[in-house]
Protein backbone atom coordinates (compact mmCIF):
# COMPACT_ATOMS: atom_id res chain seq x y z
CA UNK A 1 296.79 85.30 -45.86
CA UNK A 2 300.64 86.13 -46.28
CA UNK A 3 300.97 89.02 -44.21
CA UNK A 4 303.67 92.21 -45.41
CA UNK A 5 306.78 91.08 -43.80
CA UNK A 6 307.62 94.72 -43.49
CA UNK A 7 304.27 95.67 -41.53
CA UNK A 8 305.70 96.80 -38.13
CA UNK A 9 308.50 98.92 -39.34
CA UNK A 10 305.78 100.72 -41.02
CA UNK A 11 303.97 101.87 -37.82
CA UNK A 12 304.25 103.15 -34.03
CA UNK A 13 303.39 100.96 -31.25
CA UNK A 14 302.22 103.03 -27.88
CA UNK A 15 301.94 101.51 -24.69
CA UNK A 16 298.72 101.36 -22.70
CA UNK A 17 299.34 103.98 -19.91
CA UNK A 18 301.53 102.35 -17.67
CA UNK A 19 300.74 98.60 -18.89
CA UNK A 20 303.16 96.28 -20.77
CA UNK A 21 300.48 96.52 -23.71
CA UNK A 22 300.99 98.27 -26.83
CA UNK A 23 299.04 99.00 -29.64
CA UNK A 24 299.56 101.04 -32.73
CA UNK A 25 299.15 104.73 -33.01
CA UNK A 26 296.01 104.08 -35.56
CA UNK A 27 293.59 101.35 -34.98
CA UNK A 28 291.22 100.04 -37.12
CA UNK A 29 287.70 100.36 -35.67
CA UNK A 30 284.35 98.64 -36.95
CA UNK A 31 281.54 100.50 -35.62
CA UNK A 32 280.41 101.64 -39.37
CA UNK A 33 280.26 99.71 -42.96
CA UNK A 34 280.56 96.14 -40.95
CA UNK A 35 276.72 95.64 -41.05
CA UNK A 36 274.96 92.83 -43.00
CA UNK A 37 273.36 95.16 -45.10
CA UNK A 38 276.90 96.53 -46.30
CA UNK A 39 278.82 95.10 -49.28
CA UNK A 40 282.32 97.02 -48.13
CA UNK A 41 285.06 94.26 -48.68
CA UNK A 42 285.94 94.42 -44.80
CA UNK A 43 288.62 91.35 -45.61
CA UNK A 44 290.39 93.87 -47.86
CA UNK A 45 290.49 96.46 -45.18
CA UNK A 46 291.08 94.35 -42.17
CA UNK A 47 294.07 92.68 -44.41
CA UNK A 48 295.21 95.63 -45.79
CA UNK A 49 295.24 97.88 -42.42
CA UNK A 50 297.34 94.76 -41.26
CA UNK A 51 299.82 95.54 -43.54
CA UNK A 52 300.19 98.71 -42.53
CA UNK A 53 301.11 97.64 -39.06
CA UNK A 54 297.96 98.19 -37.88
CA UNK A 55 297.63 95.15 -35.23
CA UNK A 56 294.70 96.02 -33.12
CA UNK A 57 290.88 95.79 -34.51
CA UNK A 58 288.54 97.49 -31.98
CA UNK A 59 284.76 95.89 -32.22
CA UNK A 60 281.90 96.16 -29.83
CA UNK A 61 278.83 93.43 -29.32
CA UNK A 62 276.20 96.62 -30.62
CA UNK A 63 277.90 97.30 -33.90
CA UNK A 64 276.26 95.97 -37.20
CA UNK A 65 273.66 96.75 -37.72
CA UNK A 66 272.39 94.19 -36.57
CA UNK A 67 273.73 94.36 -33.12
CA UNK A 68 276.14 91.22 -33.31
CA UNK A 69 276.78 91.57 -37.04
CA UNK A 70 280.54 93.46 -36.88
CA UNK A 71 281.41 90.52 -34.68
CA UNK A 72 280.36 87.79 -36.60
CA UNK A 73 281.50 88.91 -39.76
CA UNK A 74 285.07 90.25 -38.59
CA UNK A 75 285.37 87.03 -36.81
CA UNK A 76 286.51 84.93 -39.85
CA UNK A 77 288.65 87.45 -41.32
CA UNK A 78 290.55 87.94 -37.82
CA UNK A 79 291.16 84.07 -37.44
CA UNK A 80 293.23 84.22 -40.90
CA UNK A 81 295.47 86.53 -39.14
CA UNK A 82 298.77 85.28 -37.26
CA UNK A 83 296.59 85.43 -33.71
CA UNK A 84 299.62 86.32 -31.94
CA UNK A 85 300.10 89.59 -33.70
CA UNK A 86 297.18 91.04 -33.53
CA UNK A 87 294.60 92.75 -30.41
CA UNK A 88 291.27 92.20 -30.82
CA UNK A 89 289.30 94.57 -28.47
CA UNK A 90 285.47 94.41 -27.74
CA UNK A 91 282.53 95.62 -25.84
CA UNK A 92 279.56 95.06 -23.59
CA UNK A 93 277.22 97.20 -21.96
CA UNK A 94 275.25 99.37 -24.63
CA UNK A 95 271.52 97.84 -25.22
CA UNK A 96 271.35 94.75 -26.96
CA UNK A 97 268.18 94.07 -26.78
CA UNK A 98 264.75 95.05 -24.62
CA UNK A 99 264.22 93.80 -21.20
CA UNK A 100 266.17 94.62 -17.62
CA UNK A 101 268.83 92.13 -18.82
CA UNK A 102 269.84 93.64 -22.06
CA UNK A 103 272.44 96.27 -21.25
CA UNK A 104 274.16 97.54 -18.49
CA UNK A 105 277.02 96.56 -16.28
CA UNK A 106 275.49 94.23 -13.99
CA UNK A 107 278.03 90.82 -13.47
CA UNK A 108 275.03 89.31 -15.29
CA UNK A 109 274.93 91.20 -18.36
CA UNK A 110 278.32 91.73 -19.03
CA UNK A 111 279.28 87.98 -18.46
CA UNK A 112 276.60 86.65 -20.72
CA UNK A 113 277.61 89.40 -23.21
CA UNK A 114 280.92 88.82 -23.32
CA UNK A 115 280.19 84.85 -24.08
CA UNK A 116 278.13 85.79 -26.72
CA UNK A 117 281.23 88.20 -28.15
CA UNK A 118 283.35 85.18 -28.33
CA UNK A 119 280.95 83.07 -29.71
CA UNK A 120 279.85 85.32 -32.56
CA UNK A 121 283.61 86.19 -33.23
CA UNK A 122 284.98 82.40 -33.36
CA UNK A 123 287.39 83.03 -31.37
CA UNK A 124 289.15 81.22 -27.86
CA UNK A 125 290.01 85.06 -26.04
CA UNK A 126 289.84 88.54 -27.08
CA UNK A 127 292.75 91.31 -25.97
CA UNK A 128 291.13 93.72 -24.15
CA UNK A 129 287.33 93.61 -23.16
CA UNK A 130 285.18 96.99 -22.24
CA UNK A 131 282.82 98.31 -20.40
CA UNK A 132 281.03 100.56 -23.24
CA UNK A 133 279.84 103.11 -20.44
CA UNK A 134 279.44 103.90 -17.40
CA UNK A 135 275.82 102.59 -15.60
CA UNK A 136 274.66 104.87 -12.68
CA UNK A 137 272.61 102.37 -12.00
CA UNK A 138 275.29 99.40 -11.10
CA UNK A 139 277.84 100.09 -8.76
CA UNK A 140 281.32 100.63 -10.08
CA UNK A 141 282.23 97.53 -7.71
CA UNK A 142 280.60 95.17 -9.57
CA UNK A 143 281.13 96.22 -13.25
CA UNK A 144 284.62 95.98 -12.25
CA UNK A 145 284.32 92.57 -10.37
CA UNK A 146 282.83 91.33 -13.36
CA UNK A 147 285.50 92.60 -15.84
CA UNK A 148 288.23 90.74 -13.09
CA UNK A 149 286.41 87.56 -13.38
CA UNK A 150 286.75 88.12 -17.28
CA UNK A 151 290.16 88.49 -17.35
CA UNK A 152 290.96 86.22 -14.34
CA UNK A 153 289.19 83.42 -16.51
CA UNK A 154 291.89 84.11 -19.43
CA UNK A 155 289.49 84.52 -22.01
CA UNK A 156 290.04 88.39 -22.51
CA UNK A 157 294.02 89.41 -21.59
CA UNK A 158 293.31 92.80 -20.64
CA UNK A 159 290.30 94.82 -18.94
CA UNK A 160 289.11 98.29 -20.54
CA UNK A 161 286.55 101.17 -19.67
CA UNK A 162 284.86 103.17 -22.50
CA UNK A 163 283.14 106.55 -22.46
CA UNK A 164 283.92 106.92 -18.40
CA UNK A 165 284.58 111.09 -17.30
CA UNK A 166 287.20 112.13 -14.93
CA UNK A 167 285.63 111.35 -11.83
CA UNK A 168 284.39 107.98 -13.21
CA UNK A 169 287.58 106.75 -13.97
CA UNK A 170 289.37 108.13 -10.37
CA UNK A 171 286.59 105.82 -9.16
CA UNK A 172 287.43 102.97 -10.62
CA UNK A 173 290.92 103.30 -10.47
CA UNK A 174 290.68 103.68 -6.02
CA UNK A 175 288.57 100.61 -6.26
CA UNK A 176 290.15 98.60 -8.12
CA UNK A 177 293.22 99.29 -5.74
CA UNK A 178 291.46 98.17 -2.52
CA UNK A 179 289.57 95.20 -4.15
CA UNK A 180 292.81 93.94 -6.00
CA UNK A 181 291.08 93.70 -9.15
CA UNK A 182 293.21 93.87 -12.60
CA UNK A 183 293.05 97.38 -13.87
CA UNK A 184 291.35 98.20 -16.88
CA UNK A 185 294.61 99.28 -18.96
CA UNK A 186 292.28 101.86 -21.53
CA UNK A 187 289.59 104.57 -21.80
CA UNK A 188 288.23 105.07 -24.95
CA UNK A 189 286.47 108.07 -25.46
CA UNK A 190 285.79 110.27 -28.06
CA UNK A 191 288.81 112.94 -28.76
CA UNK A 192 289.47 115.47 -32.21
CA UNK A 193 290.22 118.83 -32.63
CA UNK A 194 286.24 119.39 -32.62
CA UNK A 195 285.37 117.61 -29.47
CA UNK A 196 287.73 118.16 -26.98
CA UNK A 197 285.95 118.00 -23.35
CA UNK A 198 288.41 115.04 -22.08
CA UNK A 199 291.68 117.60 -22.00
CA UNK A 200 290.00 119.41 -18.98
CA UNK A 201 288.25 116.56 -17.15
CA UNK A 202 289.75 112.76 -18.32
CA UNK A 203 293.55 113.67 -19.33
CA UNK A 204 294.84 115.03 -15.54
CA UNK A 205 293.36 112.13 -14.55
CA UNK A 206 294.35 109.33 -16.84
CA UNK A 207 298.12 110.85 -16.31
CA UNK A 208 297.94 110.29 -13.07
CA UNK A 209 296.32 106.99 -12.90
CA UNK A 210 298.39 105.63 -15.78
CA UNK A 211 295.09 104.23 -18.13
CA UNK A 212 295.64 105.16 -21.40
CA UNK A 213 293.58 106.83 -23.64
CA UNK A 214 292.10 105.11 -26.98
CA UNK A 215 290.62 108.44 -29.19
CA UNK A 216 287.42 107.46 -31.09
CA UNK A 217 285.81 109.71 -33.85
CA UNK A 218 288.92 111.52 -34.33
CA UNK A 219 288.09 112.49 -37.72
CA UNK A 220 284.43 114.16 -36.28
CA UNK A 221 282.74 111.19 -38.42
CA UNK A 222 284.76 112.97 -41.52
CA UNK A 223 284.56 116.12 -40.99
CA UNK A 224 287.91 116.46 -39.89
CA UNK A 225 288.79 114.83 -43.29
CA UNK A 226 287.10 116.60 -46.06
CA UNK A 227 283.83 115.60 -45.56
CA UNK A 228 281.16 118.33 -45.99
CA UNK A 229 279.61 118.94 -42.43
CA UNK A 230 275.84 119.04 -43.37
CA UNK A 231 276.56 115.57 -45.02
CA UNK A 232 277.43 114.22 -41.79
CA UNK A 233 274.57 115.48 -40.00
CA UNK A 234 272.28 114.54 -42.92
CA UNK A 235 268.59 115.75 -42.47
CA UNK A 236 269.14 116.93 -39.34
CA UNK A 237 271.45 119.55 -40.60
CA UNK A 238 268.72 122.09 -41.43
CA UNK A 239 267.88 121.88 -37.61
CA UNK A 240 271.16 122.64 -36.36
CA UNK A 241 271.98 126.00 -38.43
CA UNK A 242 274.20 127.60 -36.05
CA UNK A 243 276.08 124.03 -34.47
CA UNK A 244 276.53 123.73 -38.55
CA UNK A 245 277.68 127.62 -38.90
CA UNK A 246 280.42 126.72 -35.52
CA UNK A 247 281.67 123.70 -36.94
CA UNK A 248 282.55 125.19 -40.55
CA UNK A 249 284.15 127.72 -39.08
CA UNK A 250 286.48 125.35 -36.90
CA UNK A 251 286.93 122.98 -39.92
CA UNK A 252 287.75 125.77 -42.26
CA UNK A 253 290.93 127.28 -39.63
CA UNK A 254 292.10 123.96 -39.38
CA UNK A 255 292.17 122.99 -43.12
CA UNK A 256 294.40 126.14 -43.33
CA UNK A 257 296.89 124.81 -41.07
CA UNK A 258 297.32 121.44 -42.50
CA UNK A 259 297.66 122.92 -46.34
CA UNK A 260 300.72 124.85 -44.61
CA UNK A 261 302.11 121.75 -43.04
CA UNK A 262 301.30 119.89 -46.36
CA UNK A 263 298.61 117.57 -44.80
CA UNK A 264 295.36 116.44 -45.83
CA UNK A 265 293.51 117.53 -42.88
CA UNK A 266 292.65 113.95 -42.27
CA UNK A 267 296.23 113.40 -41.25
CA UNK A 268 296.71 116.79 -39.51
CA UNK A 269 293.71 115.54 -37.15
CA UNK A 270 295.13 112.58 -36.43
CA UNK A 271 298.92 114.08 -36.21
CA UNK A 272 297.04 116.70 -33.55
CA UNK A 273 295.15 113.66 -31.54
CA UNK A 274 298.00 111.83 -30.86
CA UNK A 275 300.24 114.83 -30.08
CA UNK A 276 299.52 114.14 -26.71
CA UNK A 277 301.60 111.32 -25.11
CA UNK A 278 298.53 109.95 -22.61
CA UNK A 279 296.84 108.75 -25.71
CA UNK A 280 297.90 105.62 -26.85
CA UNK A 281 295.79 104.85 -30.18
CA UNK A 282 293.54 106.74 -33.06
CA UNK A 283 290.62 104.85 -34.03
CA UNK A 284 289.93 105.20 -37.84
CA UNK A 285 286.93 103.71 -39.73
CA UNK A 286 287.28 103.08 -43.33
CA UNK A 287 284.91 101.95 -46.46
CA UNK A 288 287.92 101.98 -48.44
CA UNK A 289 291.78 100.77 -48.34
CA UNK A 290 292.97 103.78 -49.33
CA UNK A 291 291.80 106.12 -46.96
CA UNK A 292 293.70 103.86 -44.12
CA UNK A 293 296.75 104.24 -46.32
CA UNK A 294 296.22 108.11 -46.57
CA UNK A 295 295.37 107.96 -42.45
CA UNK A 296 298.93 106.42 -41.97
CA UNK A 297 300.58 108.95 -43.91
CA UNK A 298 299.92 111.08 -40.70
CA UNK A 299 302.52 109.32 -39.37
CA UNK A 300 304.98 110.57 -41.14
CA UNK A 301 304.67 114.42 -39.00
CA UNK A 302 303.46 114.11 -35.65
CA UNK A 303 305.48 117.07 -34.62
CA UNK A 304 303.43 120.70 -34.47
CA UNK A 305 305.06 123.91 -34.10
CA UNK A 306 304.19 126.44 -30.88
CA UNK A 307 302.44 128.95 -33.99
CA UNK A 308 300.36 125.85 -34.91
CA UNK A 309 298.71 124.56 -32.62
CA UNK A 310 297.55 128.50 -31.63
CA UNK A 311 295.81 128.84 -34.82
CA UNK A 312 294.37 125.44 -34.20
CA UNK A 313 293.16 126.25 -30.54
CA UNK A 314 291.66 129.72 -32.32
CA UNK A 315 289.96 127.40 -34.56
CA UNK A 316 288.22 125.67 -31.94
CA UNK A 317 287.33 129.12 -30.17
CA UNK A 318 285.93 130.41 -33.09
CA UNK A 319 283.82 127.71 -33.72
CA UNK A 320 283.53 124.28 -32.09
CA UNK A 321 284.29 126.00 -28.55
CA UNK A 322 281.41 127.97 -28.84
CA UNK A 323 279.22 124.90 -28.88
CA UNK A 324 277.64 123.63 -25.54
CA UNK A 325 277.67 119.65 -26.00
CA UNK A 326 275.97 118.91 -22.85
CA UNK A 327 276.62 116.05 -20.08
């Protein structure tokens, strides 16, 4: 592949918290249309986000399906990439299979996991390797020791936490203090105007700690971006008649804003996730090329006036903010 000579002028690199690491303000994530079963032209996209500047490719060891297929079929298309220029992320932890060994962040499953991430991928090291959630079960102590020995081993650069709360992540940053272990330099947690639970309980924290924050699903699985929202809940949308009611009216006040700004909403929730400096990245899935290009475009007006972001806040009252999303 000749990569766009042009590709990093075209995009914003954000560190990681307080870490030398940065990654660009949109990320291309794999967690849908990477299966076997699919016949999206990932090369295209993974090639074509490139382009764009878009350097980091976030996978996990359960996306497919299969679990294992995203991995093994981004794998080849990564390795025609300049290997230097781009962060490959992935993740362990989430059920792979049945048994006690299977998931979890035991030193034993996540070790074994992560050699079967490389393995599937074809690769030597990956950039950052997660911890896809927290497990009550394990003590923090020895997710964390095992993430250390990851890194320590050079196969993955950087260490990184997924779908840990507040508390969760003050733990782990006070241990890994006192045990010396490398910090994990990410969260990544879900974020958009329609979920928006981490600017109470993770943000304070995350500013303090210096982690930074990588937003999944900050579209709301499309909704954000034009997508009706009874599609995205599919048959289980005639169950959920007043979530659906809430989140219409939320999506409705927001497409009103970005029309004024002269958005698609798409890039108005993007502009809005990454308004806040403690996130570093936007993860964006794709089936198409174009809808990365038209993701980018948010770029191009990040800034929101005071007016704004009220209506958008009484958006979210209105509607999402009514909804109780549980633990």
């Amino acid at each position: 592949m000749t990569a766009d000579s042009d590709r990093f002028e075209n995009m914003q690199y954000r560190p990681c918290g307080i870490s030398g690491l940065k990654l660009p303000a949109i990320s291309l994530g794999c967690w849908f249309h990477f299966g076997d079963d699919d016949e999206v032209d990932i090369s295209k996209l993974i090639f074509g986000a490139f382009d764009l500047g878009i350097t980091h490719i976030d996978l996990a060891n359960i996306y497919g399906p299969p679990p294992g297929a995203a991995e093994r079929r981004a794998g080849p298309v990564i390795a025609q990439l300049p290997r230097d220029d781009v962060v490959v992320s992935t993740k362990g932890g989430l059920t792979m299979r049945p048994g006690p060994y299977g998931r979890g962040g035991t030193r034993k499953n996540l070790i074994e996991s992560f050699d079967k991430s490389l393995a599937r991928l074809g690769l030597d090291y990956v950039d950052i390797y997660y911890h896809h959630a927290r497990d009550t079960a394990t003590p923090i102590e020895e997710t964390l020791g095992a993430l250390d020995s990851i890194v320590t081993s050079g196969k993955a650069l950087y260490a990184g936490i997924s779908n840990y709360d507040g508390q969760s992540t003050k733990e782990v940053d006070d241990i890994r203090k006192d045990r010396g272990f490398h910090p994990p330099v990410v969260n990544q947690v879900q974020y958009s105007m329609i979920y928006r639970k981490i600017e109470d309980d993770l943000l304070p924290v995350v500013r303090k700690t210096g982690i930074g924050v990588v937003a999944y699903s900050p579209l709301a699985r499309g909704m954000l971006a034009g997508k009706p929202v009874d599609a995205v809940f599919g048959d289980r949308a005639k169950d959920l008649g007043d979530k659906i009611d809430s989140l219409k009216k939320t999506v409705e006040g927001v497409e009103k804003v970005a029309a004024e700004r002269g958005q698609s909403p798409g890039q108005m929730a993007l502009a809005w996730t990454l308004r806040d400096p403690a996130v570093t990245t936007a993860l964006i899935g794709a089936s198409r090329l174009e809808q990365i290009e038209e993701n980018v475009g948010a770029l191009t007006n990040l800034e929101f006036a005071t007016d704004e972001l009220e209506l958008i806040d009484a958006a979210y009252a209105a509607g999402a903010g009514t909804i109780d999303w549980g633990s």
